[in-house]
Protein backbone atom coordinates (compact mmCIF):
# COMPACT_ATOMS: atom_id res chain seq x y z
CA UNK A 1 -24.44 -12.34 20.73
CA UNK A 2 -22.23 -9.97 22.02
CA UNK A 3 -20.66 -6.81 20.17
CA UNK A 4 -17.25 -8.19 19.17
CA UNK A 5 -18.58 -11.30 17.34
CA UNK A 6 -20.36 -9.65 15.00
CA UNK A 7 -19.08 -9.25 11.19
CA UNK A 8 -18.61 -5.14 11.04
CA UNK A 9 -16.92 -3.54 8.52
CA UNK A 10 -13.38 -1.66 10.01
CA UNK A 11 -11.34 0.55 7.80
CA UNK A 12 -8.29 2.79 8.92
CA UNK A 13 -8.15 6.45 8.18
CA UNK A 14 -6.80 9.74 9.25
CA UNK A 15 -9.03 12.18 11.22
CA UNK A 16 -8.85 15.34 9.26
CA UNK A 17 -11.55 17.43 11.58
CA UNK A 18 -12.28 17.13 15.55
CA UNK A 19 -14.52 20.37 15.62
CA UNK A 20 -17.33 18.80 16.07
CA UNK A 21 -18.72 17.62 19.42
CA UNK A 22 -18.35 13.99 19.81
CA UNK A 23 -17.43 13.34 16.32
CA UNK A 24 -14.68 13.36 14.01
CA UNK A 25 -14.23 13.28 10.04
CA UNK A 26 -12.00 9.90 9.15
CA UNK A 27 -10.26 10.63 5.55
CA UNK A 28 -10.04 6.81 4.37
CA UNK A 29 -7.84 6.52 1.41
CA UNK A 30 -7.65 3.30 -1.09
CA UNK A 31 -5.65 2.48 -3.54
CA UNK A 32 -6.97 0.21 -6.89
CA UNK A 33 -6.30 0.09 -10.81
CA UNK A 34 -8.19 2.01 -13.11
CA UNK A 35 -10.73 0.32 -14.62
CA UNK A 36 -9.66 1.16 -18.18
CA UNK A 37 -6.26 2.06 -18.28
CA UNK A 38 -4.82 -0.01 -15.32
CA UNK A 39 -3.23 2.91 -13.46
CA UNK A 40 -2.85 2.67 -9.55
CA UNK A 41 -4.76 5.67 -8.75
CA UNK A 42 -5.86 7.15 -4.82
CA UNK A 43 -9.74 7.00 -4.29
CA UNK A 44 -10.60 8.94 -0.72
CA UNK A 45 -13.70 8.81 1.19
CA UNK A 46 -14.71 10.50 4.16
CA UNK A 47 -16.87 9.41 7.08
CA UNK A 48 -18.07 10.74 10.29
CA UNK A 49 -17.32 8.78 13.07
CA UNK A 50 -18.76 8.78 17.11
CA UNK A 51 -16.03 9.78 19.01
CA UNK A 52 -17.32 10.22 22.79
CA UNK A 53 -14.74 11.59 24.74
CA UNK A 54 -13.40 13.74 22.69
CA UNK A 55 -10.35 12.16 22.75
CA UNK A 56 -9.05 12.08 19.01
CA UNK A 57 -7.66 15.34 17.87
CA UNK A 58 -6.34 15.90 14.15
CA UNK A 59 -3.65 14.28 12.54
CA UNK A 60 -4.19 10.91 14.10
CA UNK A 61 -4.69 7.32 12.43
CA UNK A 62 -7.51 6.16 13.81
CA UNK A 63 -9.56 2.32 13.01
CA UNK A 64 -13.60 2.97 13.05
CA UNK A 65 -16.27 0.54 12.69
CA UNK A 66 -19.36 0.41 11.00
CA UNK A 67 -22.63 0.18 13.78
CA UNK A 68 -26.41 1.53 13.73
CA UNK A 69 -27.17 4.88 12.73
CA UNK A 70 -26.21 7.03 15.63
CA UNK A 71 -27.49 10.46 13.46
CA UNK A 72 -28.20 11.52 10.28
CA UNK A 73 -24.58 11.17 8.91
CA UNK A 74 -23.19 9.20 11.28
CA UNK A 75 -23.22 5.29 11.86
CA UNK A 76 -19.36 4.55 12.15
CA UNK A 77 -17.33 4.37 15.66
CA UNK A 78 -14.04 5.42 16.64
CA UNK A 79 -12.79 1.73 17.91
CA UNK A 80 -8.98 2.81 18.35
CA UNK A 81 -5.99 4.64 17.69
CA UNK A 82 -3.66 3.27 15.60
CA UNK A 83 -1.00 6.23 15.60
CA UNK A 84 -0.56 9.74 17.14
CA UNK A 85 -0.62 12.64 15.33
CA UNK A 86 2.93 13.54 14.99
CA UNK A 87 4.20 17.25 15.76
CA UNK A 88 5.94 19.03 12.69
């Protein structure tokens, strides 16, 4: 069975830290109802992703993938880059 057939979860987030080596932190917002009140309100979650060359810097919208446990807080994958980081 090769790697692209399997079922892995993918979510899209911005990376919001590159500092450390060969990962980044992926800020991956969502957006749902209150369960009481019905309001749409921003839940955010943030996950380390293996990043091997180094080659996503902060700022960018990146897609990452969920894999085995590659360390202790890390078991998602960079897969690819969905936008640059734009210069302000």
């Amino acid at each position: 069975m090769s790697e692209t057939s399997k079922n892995t979860r993918t979510l899209i987030g911005r990376v919001v830290s590159d500092k450390r080596a060969k990962t980044v932190t992926v800020l991956v917002e969502r957006r749902n109802a209150h369960e009481l009140y019905g309001k749409i309100v921003a839940r955010s979650s943030k996950y380390h992703a293996h990043d091997e060359k180094g080659e996503f810097k902060m700022g960018d919208l990146v897609e990452i993938s969920e894999g085995r446990p590659i360390s202790k807080t890390k078991s998602w994958t960079v897969t690819r880059l969905v936008e640059k980081a734009r210069l302000v």
